[in-house]
PDB file of N, CA and C in Angstrom:
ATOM      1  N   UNK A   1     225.141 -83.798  33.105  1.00  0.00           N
ATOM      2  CA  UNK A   1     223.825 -84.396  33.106  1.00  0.00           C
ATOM      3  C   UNK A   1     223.859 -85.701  33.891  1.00  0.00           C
ATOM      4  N   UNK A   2     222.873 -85.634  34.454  1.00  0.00           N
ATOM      5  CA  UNK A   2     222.558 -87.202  35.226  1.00  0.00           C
ATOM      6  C   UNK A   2     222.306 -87.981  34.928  1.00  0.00           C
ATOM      7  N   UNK A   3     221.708 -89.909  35.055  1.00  0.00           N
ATOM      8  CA  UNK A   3     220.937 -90.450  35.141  1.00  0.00           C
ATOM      9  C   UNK A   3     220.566 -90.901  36.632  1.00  0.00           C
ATOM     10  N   UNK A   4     219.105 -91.285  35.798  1.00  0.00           N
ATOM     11  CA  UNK A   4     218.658 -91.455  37.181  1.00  0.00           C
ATOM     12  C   UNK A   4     218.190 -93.156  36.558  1.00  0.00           C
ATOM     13  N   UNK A   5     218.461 -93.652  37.929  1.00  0.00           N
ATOM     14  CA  UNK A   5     218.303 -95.383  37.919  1.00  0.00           C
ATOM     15  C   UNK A   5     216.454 -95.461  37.698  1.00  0.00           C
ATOM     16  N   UNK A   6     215.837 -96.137  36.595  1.00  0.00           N
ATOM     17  CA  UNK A   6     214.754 -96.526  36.542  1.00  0.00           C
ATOM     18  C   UNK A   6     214.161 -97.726  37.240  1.00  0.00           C
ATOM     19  N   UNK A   7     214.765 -98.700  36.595  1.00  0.00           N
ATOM     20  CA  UNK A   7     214.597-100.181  37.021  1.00  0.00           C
ATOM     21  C   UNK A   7     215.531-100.684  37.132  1.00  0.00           C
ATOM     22  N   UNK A   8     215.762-102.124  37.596  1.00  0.00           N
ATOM     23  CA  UNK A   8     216.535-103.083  38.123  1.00  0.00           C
ATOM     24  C   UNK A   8     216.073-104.351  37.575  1.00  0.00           C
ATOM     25  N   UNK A   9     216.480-105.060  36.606  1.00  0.00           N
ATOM     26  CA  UNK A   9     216.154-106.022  36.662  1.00  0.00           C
ATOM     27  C   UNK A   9     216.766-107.923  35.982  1.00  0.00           C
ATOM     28  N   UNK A  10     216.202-108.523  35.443  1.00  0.00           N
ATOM     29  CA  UNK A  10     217.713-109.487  35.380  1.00  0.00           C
ATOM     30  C   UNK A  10     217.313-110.202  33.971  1.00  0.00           C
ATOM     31  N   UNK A  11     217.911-110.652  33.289  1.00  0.00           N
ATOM     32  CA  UNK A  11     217.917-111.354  31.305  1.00  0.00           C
ATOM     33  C   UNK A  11     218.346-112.911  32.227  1.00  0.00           C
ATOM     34  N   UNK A  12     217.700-113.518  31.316  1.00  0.00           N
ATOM     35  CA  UNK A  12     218.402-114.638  31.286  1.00  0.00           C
ATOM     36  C   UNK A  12     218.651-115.295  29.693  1.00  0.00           C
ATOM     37  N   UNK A  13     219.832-115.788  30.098  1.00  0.00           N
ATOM     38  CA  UNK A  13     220.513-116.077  28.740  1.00  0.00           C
ATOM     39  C   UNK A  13     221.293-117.541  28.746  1.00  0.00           C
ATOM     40  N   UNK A  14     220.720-118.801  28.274  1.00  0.00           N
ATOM     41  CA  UNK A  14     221.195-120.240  28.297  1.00  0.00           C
ATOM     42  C   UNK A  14     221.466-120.274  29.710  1.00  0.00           C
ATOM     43  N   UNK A  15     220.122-120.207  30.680  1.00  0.00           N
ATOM     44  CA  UNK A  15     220.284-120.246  32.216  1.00  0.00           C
ATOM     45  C   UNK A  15     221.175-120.162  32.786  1.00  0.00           C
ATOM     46  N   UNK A  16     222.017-119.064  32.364  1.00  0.00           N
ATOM     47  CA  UNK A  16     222.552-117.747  33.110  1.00  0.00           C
ATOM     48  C   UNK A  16     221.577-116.470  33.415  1.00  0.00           C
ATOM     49  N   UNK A  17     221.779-116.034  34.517  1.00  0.00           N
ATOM     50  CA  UNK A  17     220.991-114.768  34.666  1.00  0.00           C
ATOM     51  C   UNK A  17     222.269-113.737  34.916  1.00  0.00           C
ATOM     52  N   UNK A  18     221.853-112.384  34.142  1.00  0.00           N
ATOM     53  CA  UNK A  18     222.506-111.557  34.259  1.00  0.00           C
ATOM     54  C   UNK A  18     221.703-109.788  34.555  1.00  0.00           C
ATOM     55  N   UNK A  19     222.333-109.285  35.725  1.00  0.00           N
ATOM     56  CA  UNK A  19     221.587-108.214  35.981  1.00  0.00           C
ATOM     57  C   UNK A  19     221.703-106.811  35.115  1.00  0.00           C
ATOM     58  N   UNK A  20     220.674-106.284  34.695  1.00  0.00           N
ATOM     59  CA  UNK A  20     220.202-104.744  33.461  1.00  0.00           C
ATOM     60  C   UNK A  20     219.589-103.974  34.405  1.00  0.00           C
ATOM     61  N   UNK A  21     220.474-102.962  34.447  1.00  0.00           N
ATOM     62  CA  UNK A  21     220.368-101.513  35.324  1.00  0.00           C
ATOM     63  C   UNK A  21     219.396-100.450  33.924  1.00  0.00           C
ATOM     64  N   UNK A  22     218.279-100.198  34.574  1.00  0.00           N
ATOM     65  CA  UNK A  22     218.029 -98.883  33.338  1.00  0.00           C
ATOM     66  C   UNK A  22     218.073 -98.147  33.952  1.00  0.00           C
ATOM     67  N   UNK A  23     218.508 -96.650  32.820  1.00  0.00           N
ATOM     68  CA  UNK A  23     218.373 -95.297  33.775  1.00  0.00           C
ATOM     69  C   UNK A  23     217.857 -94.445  32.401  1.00  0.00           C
ATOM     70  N   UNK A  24     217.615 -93.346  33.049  1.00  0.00           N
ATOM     71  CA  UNK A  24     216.660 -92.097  32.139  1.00  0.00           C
ATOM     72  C   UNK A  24     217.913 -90.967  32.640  1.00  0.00           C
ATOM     73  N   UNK A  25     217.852 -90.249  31.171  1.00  0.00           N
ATOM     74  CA  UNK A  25     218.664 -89.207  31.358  1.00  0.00           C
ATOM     75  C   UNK A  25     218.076 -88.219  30.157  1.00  0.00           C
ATOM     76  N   UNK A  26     218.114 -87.111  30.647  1.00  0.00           N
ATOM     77  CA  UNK A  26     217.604 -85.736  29.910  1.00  0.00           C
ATOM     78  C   UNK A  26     219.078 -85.117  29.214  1.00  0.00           C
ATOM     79  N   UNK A  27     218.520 -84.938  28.130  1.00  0.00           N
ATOM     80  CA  UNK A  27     219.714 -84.367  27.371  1.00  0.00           C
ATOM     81  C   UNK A  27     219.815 -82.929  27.502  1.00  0.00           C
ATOM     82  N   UNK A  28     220.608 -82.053  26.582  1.00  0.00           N
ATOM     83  CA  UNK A  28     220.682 -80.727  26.734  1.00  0.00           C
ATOM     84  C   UNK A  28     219.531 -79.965  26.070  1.00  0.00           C
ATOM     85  N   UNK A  29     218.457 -80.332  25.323  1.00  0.00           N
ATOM     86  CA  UNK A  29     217.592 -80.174  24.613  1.00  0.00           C
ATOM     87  C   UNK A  29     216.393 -79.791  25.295  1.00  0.00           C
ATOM     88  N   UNK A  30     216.496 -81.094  26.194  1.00  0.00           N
ATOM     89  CA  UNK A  30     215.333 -81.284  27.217  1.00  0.00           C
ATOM     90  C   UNK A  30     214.829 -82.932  26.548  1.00  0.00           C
ATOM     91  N   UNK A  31     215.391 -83.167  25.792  1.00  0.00           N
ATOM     92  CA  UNK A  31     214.420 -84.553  25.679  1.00  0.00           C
ATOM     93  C   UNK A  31     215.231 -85.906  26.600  1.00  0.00           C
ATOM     94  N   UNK A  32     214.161 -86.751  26.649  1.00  0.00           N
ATOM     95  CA  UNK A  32     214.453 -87.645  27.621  1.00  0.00           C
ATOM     96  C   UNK A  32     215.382 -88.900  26.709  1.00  0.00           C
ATOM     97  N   UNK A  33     216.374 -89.117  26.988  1.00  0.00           N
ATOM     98  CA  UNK A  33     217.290 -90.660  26.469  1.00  0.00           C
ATOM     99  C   UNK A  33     217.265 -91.746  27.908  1.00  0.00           C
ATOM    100  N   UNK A  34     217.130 -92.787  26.769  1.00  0.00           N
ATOM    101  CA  UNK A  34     216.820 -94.145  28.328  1.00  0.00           C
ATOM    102  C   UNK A  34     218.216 -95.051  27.991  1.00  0.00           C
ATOM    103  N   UNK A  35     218.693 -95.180  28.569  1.00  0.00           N
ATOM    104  CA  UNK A  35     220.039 -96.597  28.817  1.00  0.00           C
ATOM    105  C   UNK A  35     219.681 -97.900  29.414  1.00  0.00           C
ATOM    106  N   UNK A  36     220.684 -98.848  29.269  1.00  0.00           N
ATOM    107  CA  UNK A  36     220.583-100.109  29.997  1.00  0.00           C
ATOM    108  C   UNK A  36     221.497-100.622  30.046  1.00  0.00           C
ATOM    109  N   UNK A  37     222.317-100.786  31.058  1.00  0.00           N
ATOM    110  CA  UNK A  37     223.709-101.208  31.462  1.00  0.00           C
ATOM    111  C   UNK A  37     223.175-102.898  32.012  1.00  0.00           C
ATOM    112  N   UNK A  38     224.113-103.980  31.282  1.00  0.00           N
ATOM    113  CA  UNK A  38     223.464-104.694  31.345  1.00  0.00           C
ATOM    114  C   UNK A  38     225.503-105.758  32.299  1.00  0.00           C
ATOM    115  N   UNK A  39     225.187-106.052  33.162  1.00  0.00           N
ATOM    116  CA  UNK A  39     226.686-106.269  33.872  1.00  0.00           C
ATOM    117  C   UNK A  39     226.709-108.147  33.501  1.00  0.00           C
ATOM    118  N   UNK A  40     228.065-108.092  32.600  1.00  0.00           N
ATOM    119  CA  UNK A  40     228.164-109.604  32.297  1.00  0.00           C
ATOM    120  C   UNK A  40     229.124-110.346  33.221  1.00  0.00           C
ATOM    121  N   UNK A  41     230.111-109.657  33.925  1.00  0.00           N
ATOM    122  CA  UNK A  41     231.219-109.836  34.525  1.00  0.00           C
ATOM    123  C   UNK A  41     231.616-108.658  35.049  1.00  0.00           C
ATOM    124  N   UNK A  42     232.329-109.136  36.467  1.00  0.00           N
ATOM    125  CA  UNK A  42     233.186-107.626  37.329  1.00  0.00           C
ATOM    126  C   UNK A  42     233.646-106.644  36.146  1.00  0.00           C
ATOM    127  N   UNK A  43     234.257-106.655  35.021  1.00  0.00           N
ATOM    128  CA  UNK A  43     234.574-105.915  34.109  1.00  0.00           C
ATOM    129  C   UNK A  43     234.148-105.538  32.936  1.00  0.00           C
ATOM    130  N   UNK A  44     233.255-106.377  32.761  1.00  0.00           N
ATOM    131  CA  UNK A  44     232.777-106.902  31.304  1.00  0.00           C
ATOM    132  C   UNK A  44     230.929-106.344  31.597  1.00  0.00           C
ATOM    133  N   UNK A  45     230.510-105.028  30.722  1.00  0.00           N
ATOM    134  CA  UNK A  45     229.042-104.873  30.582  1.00  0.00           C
ATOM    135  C   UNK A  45     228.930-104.825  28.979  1.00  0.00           C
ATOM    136  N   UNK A  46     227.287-104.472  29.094  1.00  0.00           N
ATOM    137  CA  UNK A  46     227.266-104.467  27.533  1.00  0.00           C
ATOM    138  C   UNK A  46     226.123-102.366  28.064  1.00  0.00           C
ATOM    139  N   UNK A  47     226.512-101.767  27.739  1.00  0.00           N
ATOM    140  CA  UNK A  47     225.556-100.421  27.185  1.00  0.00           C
ATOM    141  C   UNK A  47     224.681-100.175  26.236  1.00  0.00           C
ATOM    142  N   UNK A  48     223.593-100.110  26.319  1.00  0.00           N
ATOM    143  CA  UNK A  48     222.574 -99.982  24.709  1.00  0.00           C
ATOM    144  C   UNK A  48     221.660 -98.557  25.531  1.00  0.00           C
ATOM    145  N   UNK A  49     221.315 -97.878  23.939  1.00  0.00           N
ATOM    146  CA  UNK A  49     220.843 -96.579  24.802  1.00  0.00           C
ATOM    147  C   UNK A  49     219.591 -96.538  23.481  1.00  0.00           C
ATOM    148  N   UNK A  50     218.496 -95.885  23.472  1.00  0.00           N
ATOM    149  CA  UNK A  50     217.497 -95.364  22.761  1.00  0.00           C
ATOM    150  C   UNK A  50     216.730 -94.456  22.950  1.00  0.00           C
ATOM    151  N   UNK A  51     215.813 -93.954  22.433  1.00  0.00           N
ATOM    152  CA  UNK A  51     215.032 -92.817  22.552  1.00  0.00           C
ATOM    153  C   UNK A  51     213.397 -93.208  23.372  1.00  0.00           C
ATOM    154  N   UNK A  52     213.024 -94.363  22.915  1.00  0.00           N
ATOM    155  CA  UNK A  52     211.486 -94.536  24.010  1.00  0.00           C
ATOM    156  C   UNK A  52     212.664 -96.458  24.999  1.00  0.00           C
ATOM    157  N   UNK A  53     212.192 -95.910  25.809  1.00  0.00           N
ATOM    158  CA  UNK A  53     211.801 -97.631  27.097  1.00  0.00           C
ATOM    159  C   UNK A  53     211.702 -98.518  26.054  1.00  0.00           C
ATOM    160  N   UNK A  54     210.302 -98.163  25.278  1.00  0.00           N
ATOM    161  CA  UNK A  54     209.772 -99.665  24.919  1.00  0.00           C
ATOM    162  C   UNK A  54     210.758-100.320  24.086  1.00  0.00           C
ATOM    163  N   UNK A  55     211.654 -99.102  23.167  1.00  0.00           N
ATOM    164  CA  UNK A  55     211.947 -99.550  21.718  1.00  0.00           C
ATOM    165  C   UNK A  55     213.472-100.587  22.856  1.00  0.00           C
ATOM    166  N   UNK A  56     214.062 -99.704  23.633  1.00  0.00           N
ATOM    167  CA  UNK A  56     214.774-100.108  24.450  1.00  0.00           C
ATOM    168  C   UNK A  56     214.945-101.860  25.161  1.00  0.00           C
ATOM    169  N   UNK A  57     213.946-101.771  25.822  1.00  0.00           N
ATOM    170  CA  UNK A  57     213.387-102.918  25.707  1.00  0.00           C
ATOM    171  C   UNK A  57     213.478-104.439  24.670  1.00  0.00           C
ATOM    172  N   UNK A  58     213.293-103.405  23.851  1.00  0.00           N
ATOM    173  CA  UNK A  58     213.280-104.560  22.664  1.00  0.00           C
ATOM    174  C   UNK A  58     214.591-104.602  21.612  1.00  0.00           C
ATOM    175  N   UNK A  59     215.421-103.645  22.413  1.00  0.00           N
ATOM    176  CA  UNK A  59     216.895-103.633  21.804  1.00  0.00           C
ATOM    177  C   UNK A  59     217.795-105.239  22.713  1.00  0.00           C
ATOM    178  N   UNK A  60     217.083-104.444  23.826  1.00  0.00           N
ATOM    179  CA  UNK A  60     218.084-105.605  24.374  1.00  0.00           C
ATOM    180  C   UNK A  60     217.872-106.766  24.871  1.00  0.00           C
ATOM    181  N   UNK A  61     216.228-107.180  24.323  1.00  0.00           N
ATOM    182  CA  UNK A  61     215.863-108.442  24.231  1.00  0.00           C
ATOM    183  C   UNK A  61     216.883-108.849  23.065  1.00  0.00           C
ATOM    184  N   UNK A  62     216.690-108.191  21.805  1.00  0.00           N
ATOM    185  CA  UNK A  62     217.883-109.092  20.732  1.00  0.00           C
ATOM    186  C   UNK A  62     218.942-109.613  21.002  1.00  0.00           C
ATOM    187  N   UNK A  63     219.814-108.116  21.411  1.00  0.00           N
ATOM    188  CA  UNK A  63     221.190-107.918  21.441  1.00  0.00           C
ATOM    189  C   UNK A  63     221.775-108.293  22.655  1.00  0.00           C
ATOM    190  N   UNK A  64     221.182-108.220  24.059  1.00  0.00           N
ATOM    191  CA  UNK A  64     221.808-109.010  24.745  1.00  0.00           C
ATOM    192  C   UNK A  64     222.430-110.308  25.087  1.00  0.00           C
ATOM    193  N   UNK A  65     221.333-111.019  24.325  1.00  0.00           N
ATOM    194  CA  UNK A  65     221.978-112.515  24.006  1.00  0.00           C
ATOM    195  C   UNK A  65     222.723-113.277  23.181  1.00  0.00           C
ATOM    196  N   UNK A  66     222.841-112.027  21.476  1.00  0.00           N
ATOM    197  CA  UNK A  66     223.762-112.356  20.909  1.00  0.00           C
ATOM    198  C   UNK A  66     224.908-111.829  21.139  1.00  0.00           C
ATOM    199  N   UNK A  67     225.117-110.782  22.202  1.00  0.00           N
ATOM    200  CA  UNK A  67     226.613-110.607  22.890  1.00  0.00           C
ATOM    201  C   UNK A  67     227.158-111.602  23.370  1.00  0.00           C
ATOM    202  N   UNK A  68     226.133-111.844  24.455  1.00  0.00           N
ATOM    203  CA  UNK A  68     227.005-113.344  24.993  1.00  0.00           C
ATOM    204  C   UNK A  68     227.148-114.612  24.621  1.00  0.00           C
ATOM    205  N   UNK A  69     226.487-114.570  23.472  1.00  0.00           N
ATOM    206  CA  UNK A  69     227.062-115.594  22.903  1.00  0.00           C
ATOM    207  C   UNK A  69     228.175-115.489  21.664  1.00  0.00           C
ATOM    208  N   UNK A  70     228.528-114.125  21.233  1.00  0.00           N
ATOM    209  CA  UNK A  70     229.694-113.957  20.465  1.00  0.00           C
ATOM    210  C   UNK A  70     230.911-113.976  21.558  1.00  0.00           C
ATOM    211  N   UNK A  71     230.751-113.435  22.493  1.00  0.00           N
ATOM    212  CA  UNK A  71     231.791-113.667  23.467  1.00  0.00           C
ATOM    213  C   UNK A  71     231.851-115.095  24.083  1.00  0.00           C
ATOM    214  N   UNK A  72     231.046-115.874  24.337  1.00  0.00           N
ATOM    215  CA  UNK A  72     231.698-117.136  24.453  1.00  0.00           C
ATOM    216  C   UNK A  72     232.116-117.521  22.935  1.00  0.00           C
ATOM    217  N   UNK A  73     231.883-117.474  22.164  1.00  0.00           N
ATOM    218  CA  UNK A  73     232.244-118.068  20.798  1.00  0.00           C
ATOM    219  C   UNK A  73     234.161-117.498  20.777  1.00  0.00           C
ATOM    220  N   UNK A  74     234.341-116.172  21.378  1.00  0.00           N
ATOM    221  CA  UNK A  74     235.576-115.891  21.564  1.00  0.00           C
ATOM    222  C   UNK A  74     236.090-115.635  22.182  1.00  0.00           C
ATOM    223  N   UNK A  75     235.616-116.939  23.085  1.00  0.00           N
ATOM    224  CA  UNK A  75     236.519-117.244  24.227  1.00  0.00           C
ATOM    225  C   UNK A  75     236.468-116.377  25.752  1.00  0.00           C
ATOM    226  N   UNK A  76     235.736-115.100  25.340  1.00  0.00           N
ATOM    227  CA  UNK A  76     235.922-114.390  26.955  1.00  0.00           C
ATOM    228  C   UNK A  76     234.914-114.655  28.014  1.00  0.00           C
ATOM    229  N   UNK A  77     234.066-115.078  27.750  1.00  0.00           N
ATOM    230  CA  UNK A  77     233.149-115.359  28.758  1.00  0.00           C
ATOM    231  C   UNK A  77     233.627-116.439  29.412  1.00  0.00           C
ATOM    232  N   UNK A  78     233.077-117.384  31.063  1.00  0.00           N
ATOM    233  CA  UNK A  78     233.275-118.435  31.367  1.00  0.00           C
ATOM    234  C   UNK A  78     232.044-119.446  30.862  1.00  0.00           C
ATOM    235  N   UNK A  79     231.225-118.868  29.615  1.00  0.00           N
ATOM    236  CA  UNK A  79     230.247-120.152  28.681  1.00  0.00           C
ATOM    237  C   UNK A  79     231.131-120.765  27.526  1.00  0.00           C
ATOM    238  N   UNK A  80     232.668-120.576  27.544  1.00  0.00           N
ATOM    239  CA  UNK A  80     232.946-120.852  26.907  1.00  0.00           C
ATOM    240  C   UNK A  80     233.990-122.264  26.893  1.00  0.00           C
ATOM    241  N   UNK A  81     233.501-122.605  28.090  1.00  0.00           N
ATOM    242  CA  UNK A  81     234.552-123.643  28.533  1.00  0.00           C
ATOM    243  C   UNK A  81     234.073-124.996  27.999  1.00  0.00           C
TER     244      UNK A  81
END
């Protein structure tokens, strides 16, 4: 199964900006699942996936920013200096 790239677009988090890839992907069912690859570092993303955009959306308004800030809290990010 594929995804296909939806949007492109960028979070900002304690004025850092960081770029969120969404994509849509059809399962074996036929129903549609949406992702958001969200790139914190050359190695380092965060993945969140749901069933509608919107709810999506509003996953990773939360959760994106308390990633990066548990990861600077331990040390891996460069907000942690």
């Amino acid at each position: 199964m594929f995804r296909k790239l939806i949007e492109t677009t960028t979070i900002e988090v304690d004025g850092r900006v960081y770029v969120a890839h969404y994509f849509e992907q059809k399962t074996a069912r036929g129903a549609r699942r949406y992702s958001c690859e969200i790139v914190l570092d050359a190695g380092d993303r965060i993945i969140l996936d749901d069933d509608t955009m919107t709810s999506l959306e509003a996953k990773v308004a939360r959760l994106a920013p308390a990633t990066v800030y548990s990861r600077a809290l331990a040390g891996r990010g460069s907000e942690a200096a």
